[in-house]
Protein backbone atom coordinates (compact mmCIF):
# COMPACT_ATOMS: atom_id res chain seq x y z
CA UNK A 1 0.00 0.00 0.00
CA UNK A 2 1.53 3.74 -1.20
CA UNK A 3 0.52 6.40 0.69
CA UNK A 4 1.72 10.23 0.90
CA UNK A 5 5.16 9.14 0.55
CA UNK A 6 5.34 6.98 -2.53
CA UNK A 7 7.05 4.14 -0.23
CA UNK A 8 5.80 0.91 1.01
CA UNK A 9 5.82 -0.55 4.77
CA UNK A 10 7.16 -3.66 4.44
CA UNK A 11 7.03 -4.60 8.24
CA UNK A 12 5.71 -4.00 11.69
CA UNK A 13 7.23 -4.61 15.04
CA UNK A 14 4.65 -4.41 18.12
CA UNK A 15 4.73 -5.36 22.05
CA UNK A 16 2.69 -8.75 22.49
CA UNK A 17 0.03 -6.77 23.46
CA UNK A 18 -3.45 -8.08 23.01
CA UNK A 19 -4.96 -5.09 21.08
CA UNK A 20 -2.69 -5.75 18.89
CA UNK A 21 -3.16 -8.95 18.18
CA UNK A 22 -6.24 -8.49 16.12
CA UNK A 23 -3.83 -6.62 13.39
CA UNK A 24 -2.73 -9.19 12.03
CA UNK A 25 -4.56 -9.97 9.51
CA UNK A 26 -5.15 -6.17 8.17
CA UNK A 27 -1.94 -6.39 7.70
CA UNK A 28 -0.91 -9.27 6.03
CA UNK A 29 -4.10 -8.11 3.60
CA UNK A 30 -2.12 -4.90 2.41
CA UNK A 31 1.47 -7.69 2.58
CA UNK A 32 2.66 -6.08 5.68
CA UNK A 33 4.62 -8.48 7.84
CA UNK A 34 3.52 -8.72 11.54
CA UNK A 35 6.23 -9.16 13.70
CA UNK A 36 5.79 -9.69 17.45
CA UNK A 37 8.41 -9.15 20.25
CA UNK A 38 8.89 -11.66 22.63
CA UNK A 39 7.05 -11.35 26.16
CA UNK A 40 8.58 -9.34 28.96
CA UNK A 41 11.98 -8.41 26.63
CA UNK A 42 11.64 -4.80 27.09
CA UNK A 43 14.93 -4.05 25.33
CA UNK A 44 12.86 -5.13 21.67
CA UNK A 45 11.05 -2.04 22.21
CA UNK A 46 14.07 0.08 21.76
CA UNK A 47 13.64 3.57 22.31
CA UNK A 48 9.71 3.22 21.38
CA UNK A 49 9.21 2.59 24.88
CA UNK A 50 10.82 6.37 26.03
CA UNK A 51 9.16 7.99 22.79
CA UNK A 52 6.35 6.92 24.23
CA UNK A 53 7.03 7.98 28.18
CA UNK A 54 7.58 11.34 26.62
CA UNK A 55 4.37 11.59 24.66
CA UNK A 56 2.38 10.85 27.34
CA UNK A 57 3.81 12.89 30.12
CA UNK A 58 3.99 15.96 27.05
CA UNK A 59 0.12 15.01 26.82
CA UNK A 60 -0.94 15.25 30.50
CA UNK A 61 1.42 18.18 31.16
CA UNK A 62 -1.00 19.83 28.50
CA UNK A 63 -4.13 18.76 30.06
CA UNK A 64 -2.78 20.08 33.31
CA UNK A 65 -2.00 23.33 32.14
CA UNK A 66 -4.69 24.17 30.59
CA UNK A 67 -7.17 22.38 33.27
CA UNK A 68 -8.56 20.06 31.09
CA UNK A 69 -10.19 16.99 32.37
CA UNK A 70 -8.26 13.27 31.45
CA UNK A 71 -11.48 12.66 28.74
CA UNK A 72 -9.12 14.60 26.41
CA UNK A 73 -6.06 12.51 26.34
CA UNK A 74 -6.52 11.56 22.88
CA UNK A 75 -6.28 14.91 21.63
CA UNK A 76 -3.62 16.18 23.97
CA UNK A 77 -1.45 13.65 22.45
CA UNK A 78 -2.29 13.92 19.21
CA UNK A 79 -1.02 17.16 19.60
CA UNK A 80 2.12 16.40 21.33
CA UNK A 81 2.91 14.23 18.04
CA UNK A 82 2.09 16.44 15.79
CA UNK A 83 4.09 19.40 17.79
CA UNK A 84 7.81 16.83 17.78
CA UNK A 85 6.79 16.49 14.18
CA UNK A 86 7.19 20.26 13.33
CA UNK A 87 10.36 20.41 15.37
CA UNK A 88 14.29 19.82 14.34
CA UNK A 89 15.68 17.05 15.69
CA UNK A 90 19.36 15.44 16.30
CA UNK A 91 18.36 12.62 15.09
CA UNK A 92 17.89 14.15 11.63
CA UNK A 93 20.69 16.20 11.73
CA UNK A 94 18.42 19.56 13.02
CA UNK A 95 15.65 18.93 10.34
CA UNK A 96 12.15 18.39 11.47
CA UNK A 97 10.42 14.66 10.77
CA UNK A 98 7.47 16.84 8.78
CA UNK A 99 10.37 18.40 6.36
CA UNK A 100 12.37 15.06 6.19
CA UNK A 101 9.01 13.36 4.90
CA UNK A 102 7.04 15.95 2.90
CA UNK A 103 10.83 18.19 2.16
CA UNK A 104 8.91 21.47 3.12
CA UNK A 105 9.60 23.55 5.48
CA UNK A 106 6.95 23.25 9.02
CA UNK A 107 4.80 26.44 9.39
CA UNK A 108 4.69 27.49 12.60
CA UNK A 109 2.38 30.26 12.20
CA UNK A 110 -0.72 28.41 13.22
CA UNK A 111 0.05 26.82 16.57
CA UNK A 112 -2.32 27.99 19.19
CA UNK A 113 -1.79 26.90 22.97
CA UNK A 114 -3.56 23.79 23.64
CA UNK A 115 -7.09 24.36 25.52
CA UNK A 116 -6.86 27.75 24.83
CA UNK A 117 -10.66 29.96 23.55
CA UNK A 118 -11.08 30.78 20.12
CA UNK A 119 -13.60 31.94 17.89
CA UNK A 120 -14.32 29.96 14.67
CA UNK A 121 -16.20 31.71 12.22
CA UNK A 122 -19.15 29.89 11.61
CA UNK A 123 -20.94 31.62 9.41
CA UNK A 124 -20.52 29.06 6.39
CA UNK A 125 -22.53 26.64 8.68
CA UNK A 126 -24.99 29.19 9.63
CA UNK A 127 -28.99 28.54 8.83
CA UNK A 128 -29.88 31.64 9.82
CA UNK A 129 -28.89 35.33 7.90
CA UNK A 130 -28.85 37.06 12.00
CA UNK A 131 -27.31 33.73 13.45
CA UNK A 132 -24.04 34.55 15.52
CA UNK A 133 -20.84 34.53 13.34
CA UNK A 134 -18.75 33.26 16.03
CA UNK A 135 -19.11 31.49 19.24
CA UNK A 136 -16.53 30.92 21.87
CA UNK A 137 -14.80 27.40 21.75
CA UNK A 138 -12.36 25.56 23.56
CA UNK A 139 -8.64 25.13 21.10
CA UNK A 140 -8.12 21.44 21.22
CA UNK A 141 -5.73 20.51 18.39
CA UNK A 142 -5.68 21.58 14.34
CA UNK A 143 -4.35 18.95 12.67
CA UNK A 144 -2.79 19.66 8.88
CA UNK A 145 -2.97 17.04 6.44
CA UNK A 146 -0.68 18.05 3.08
């Protein structure tokens, strides 16, 4: 399967965990191999397992500054990925992930601070000619799909 980048995944590594399990077969439908670390071998992980520490505290550092309640983990941390995407890394000698994969530059211009209140213009979903054209709304995450 080619997606955005014009390159095929060719395998998967994942813990033995048992949501996982059920993967399997979606991906040996698109010819993915599913490869399973052994049980309690932490050291397969690699460095997933800190990439992953770090997402999550990132995520519920952002829910606790901006007193948000735990129901919105899932968008806290998609915006904690999406945020280490945008930034250089050493890892790629001091080049962002997003302009390693898509070789554009990251606009910076529209992050917001998570939970913050904004004011969508909603006219275009309007019924109404005198309905409001904005409402106050709580900044989750914008996501940017190329």
């Amino acid at each position: 399967m080619v997606k955005q980048t014009g390159h095929c995944i060719k395998s998967v590594q994942i813990d033995n965990a048992k949501e996982f399990l059920s993967l399997t077969r979606v991906l040996h439908n698109f010819g993915i191999v599913h490869r399973l670390t052994c049980p309690h071998t932490q050291e397969q992980n690699g460095s997933i397992d800190s990439k992953h520490r770090h997402i999550v505290d990132t995520g519920l550092a952002l829910l606790s500054s901006s007193s948000l309640p735990l129901k919105y983990w899932g968008e806290a941390f998609n915006s904690v990925v999406h945020i280490i995407n945008l930034f250089p890394t050493p890892m790629l000698n001091n080049i962002s992930p997003y302009e390693k994969l898509f070789l554009l530059k990251p606009d910076y211009n529209f992050l917001n601070v998570f939970g913050c209140a904004c004011y969508p213009l909603l006219r275009p979903y309007n019924q109404y000619k005198f309905d409001f054209r904005s409402s106050l709304f709580l900044f989750l995450t914008k996501v940017i799909f190329v």
